[in-house]
PDB file of N, CA and C in Angstrom:
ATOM      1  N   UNK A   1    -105.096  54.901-229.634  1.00  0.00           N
ATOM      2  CA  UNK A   1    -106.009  54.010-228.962  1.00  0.00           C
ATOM      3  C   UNK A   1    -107.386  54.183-229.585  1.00  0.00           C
ATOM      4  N   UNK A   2    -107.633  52.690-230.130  1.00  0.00           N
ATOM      5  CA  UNK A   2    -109.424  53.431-230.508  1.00  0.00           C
ATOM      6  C   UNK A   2    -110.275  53.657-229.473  1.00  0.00           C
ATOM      7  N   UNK A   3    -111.361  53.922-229.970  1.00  0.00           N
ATOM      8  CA  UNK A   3    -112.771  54.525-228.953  1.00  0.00           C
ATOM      9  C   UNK A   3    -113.220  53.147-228.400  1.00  0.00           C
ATOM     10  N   UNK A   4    -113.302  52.282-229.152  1.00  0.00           N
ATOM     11  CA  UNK A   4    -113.920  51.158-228.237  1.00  0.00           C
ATOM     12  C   UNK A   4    -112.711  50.523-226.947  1.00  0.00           C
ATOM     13  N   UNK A   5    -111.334  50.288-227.651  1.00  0.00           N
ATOM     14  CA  UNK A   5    -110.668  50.190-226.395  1.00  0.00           C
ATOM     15  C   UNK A   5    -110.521  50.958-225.251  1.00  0.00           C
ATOM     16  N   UNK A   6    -110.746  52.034-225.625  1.00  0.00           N
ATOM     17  CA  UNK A   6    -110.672  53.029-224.602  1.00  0.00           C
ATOM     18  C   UNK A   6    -111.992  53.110-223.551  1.00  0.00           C
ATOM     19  N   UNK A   7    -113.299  53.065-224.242  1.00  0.00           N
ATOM     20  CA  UNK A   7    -114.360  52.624-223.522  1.00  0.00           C
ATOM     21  C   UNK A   7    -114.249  51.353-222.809  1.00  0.00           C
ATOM     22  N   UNK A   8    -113.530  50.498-223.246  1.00  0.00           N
ATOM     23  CA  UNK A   8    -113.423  49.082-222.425  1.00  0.00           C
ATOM     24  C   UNK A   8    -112.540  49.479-221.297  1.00  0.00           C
ATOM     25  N   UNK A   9    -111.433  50.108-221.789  1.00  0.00           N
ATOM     26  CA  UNK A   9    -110.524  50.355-220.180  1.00  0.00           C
ATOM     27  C   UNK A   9    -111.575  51.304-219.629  1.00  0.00           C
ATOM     28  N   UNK A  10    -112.297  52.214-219.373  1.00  0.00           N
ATOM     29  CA  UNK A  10    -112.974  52.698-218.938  1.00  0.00           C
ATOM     30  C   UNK A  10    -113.818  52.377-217.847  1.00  0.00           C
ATOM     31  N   UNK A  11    -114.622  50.955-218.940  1.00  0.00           N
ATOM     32  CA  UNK A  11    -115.422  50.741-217.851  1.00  0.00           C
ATOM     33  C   UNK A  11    -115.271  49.423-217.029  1.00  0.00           C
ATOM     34  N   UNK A  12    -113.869  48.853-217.381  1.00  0.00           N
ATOM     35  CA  UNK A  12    -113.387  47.968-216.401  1.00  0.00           C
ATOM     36  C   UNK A  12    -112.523  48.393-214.937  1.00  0.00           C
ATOM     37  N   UNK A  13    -112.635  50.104-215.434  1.00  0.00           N
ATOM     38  CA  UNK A  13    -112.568  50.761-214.303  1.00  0.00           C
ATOM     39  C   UNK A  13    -113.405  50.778-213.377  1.00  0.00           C
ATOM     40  N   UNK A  14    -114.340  51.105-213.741  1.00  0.00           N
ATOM     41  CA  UNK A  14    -115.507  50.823-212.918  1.00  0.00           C
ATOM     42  C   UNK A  14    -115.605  49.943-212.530  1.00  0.00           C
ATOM     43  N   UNK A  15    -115.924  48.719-213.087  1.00  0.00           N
ATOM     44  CA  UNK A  15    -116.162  47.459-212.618  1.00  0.00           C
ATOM     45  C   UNK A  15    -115.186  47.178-211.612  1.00  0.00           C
ATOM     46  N   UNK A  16    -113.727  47.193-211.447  1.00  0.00           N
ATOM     47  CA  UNK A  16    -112.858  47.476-210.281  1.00  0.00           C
ATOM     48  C   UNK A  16    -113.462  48.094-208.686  1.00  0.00           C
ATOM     49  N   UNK A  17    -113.736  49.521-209.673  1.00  0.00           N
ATOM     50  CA  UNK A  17    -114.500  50.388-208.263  1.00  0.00           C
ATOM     51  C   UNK A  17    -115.562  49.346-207.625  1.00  0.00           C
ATOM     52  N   UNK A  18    -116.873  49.207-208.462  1.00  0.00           N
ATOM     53  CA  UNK A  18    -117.601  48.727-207.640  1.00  0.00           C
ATOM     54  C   UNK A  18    -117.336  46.957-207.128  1.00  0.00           C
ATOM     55  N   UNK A  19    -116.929  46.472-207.230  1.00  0.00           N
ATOM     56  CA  UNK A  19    -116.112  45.437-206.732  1.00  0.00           C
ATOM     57  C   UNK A  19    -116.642  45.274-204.781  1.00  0.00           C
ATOM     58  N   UNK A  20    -116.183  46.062-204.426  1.00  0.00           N
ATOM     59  CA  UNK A  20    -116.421  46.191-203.408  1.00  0.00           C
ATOM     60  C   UNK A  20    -117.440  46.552-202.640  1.00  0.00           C
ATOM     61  N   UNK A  21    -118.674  46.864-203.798  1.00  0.00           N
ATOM     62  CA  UNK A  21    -120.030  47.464-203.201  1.00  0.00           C
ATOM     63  C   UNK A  21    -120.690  46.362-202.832  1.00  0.00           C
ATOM     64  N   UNK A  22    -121.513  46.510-201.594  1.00  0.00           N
ATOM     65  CA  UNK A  22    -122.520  45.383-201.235  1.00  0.00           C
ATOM     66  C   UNK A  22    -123.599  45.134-202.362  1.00  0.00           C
ATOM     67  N   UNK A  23    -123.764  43.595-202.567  1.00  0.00           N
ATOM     68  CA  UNK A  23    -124.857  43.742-203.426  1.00  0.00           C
ATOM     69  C   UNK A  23    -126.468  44.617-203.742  1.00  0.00           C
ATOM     70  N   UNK A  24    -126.727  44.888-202.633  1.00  0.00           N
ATOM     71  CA  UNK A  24    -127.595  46.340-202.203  1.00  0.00           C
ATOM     72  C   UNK A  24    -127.400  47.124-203.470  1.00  0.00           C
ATOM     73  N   UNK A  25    -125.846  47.682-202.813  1.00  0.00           N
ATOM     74  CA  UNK A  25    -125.938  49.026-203.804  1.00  0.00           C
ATOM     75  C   UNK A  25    -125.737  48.979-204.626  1.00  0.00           C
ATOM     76  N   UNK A  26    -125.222  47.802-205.375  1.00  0.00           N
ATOM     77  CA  UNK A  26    -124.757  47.203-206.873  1.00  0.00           C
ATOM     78  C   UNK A  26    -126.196  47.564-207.365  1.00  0.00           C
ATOM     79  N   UNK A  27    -127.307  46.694-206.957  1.00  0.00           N
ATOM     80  CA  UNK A  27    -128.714  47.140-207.597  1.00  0.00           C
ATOM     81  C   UNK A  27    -129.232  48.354-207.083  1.00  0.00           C
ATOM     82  N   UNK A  28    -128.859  49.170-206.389  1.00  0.00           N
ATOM     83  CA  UNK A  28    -129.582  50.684-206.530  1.00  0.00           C
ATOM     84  C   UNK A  28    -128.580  51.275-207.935  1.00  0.00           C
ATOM     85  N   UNK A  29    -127.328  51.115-207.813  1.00  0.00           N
ATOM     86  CA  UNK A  29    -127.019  51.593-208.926  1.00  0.00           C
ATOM     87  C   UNK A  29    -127.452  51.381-210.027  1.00  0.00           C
ATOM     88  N   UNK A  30    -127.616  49.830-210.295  1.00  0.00           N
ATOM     89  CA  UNK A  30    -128.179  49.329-211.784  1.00  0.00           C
ATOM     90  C   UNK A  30    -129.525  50.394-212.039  1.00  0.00           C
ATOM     91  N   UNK A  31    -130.374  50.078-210.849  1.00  0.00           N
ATOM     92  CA  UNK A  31    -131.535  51.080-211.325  1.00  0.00           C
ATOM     93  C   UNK A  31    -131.371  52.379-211.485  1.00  0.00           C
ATOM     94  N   UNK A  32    -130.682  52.935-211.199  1.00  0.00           N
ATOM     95  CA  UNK A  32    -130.548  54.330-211.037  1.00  0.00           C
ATOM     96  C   UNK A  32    -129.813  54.741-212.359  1.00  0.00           C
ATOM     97  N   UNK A  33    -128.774  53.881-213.211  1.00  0.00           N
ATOM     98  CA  UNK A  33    -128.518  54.230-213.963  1.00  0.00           C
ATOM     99  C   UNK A  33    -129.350  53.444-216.003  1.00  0.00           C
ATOM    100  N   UNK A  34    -130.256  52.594-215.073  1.00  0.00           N
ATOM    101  CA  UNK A  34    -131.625  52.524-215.993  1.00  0.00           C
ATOM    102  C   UNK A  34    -132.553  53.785-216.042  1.00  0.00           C
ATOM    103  N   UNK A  35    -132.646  54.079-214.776  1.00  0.00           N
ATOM    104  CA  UNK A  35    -133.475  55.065-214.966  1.00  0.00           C
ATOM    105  C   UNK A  35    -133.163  56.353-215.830  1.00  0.00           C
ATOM    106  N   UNK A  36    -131.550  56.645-215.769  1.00  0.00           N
ATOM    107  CA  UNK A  36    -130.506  57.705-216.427  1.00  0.00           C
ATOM    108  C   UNK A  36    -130.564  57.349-217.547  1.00  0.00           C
ATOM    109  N   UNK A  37    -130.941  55.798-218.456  1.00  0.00           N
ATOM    110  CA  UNK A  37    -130.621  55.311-220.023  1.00  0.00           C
ATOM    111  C   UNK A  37    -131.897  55.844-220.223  1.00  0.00           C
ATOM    112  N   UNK A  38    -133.530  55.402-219.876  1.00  0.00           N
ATOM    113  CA  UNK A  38    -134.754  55.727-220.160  1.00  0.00           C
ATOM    114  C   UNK A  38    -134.653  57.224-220.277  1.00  0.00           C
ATOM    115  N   UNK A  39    -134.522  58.056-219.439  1.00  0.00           N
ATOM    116  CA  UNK A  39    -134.056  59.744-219.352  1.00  0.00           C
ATOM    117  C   UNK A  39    -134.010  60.104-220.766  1.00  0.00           C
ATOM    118  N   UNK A  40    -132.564  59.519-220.640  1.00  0.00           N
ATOM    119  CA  UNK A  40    -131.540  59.766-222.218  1.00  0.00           C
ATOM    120  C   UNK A  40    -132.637  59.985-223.405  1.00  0.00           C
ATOM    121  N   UNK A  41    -133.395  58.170-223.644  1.00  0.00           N
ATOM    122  CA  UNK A  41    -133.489  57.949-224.639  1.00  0.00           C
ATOM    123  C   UNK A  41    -135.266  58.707-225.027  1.00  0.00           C
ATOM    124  N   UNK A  42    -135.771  58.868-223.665  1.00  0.00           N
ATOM    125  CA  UNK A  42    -137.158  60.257-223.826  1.00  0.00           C
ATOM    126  C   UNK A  42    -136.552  61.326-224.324  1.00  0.00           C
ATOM    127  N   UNK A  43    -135.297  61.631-223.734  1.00  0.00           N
ATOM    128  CA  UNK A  43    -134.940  63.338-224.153  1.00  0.00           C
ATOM    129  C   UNK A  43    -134.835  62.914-226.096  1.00  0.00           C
ATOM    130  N   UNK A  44    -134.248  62.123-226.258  1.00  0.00           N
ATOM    131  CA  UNK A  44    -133.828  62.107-227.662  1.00  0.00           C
ATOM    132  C   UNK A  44    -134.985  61.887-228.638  1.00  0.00           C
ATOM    133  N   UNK A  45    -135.748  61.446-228.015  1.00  0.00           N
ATOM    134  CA  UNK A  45    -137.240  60.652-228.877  1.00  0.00           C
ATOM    135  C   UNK A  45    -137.538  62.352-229.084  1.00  0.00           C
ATOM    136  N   UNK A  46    -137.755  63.104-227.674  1.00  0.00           N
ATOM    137  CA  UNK A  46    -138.086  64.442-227.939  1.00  0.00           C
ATOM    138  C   UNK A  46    -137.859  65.375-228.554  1.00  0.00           C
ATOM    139  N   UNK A  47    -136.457  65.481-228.034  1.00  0.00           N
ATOM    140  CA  UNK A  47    -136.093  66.641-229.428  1.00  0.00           C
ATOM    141  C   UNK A  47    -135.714  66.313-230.940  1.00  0.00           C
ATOM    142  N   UNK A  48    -135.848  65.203-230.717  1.00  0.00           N
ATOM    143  CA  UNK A  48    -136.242  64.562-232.499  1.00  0.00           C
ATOM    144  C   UNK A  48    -137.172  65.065-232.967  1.00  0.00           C
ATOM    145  N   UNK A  49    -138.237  64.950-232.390  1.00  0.00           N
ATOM    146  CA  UNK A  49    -139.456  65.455-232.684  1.00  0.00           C
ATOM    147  C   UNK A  49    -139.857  67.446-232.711  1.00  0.00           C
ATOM    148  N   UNK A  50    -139.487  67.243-231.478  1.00  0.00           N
ATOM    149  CA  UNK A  50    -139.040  68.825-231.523  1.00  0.00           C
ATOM    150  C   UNK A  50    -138.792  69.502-232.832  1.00  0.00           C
ATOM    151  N   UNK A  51    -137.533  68.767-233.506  1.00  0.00           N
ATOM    152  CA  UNK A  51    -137.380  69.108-234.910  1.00  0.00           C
ATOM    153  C   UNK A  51    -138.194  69.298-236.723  1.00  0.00           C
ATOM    154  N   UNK A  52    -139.377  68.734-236.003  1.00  0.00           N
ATOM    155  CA  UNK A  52    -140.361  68.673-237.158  1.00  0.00           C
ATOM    156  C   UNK A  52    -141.551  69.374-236.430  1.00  0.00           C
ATOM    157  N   UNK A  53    -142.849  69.768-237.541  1.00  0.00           N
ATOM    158  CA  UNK A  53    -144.020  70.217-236.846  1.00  0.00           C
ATOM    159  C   UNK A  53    -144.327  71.521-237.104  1.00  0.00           C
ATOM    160  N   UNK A  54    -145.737  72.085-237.188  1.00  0.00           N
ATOM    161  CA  UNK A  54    -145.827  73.594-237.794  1.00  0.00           C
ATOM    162  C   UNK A  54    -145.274  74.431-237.457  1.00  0.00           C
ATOM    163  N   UNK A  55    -145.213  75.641-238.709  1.00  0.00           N
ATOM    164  CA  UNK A  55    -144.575  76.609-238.039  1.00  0.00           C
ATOM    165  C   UNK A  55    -145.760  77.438-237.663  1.00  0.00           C
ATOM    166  N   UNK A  56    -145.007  78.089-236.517  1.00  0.00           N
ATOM    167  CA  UNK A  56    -145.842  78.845-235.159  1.00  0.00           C
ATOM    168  C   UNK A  56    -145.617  79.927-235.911  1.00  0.00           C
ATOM    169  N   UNK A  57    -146.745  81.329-235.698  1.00  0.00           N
ATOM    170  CA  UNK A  57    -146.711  82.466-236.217  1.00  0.00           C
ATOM    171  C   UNK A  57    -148.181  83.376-235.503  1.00  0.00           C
ATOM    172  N   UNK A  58    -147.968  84.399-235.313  1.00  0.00           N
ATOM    173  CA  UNK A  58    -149.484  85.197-235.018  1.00  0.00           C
ATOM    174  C   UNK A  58    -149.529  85.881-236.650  1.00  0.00           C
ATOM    175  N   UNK A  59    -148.545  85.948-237.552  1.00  0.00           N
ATOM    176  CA  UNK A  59    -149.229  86.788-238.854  1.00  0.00           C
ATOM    177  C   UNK A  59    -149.814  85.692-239.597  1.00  0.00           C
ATOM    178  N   UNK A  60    -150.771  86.768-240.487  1.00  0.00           N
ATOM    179  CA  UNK A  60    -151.174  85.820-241.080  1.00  0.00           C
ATOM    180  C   UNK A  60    -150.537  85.060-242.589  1.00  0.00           C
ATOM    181  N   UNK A  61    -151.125  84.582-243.292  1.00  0.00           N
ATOM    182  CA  UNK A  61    -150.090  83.689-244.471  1.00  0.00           C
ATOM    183  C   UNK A  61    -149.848  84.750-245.622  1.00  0.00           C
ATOM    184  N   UNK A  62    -150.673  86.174-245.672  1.00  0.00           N
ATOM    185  CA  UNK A  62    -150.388  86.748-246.275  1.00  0.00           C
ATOM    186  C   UNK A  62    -149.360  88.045-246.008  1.00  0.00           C
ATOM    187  N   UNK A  63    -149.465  88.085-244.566  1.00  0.00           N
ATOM    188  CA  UNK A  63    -148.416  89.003-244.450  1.00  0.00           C
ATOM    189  C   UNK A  63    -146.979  88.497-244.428  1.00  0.00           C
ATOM    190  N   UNK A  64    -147.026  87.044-243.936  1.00  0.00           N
ATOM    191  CA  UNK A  64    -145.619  86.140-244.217  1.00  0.00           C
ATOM    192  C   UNK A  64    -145.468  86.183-245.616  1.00  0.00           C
ATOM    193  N   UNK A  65    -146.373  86.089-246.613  1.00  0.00           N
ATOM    194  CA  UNK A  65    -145.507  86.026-248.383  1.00  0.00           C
ATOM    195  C   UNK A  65    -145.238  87.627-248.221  1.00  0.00           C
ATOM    196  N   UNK A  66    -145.981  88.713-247.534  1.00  0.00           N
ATOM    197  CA  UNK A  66    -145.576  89.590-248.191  1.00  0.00           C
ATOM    198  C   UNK A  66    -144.057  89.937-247.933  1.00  0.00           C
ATOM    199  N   UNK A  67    -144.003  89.506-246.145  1.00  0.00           N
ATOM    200  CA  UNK A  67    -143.036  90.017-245.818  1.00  0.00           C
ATOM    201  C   UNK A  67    -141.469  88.968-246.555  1.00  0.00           C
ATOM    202  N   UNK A  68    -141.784  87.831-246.945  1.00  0.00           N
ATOM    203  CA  UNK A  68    -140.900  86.868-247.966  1.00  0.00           C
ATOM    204  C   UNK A  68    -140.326  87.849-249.126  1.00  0.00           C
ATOM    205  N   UNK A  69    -141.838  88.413-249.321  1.00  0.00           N
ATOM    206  CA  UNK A  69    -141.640  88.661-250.984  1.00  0.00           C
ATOM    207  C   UNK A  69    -140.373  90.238-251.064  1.00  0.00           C
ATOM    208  N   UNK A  70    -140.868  90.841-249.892  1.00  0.00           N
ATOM    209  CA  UNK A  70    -139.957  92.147-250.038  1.00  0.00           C
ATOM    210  C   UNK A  70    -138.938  92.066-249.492  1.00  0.00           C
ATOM    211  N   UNK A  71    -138.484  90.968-248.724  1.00  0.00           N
ATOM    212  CA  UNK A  71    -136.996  90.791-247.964  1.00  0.00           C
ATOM    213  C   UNK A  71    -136.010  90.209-249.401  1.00  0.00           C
ATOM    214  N   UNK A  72    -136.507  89.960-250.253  1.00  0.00           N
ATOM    215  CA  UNK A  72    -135.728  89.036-251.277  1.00  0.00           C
ATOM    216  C   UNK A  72    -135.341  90.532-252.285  1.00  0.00           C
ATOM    217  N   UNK A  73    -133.898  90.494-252.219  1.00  0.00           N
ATOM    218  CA  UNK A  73    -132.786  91.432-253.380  1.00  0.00           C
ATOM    219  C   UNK A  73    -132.459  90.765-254.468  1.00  0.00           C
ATOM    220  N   UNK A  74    -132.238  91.827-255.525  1.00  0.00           N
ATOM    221  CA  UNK A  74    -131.767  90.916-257.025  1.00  0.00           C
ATOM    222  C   UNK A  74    -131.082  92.012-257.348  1.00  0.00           C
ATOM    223  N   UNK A  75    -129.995  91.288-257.752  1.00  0.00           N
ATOM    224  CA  UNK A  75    -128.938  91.929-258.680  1.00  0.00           C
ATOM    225  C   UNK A  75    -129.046  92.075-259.867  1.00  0.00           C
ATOM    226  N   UNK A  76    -128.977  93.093-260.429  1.00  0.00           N
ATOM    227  CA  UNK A  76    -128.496  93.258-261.775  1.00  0.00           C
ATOM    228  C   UNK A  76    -127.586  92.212-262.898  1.00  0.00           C
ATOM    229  N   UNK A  77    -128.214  91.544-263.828  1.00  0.00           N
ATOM    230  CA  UNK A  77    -127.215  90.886-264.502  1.00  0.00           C
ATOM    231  C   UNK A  77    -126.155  91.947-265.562  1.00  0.00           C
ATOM    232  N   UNK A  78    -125.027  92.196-265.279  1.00  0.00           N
ATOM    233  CA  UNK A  78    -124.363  92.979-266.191  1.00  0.00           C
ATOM    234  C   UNK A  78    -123.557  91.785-267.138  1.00  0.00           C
ATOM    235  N   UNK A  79    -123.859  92.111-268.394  1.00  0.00           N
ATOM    236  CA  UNK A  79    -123.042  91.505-269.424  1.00  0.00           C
ATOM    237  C   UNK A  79    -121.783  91.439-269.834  1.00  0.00           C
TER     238      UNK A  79
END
């Protein structure tokens, strides 16, 4: 079964369920699950962003190369 058919039986499930809701709660739901898409799509704007941006540090830029410079090992080239 693909993903989109399967999302369609899904949500013609739903649509079944609420069938029977007074129009009332048909629109508290709509809003309520607008309000759940806006949610979504702040969280994602966010930690998108989240993902870029300085790096945080209390040392300073020279103790970060130093500490770069002495964490780095080299092997021996044997012939």
């Amino acid at each position: 079964m693909k993903t989109t058919t399967a999302n369609t039986t899904i949500i013609d499930g739903y649509v079944q369920l609420l069938e029977n809701l007074s129009p009332s709660n048909k629109l508290d739901l709509i809003a309520k699950l607008t309000a759940s898409i806006k949610i979504d799509l702040t969280n994602r704007k966010t930690s998108f962003k989240k993902a870029f941006g300085a790096f945080e540090s209390t040392k300073s830029a020279e103790e970060i190369i130093d500490e770069i410079r002495n964490s780095r090992h080299t092997k021996p080239i044997i012939c």
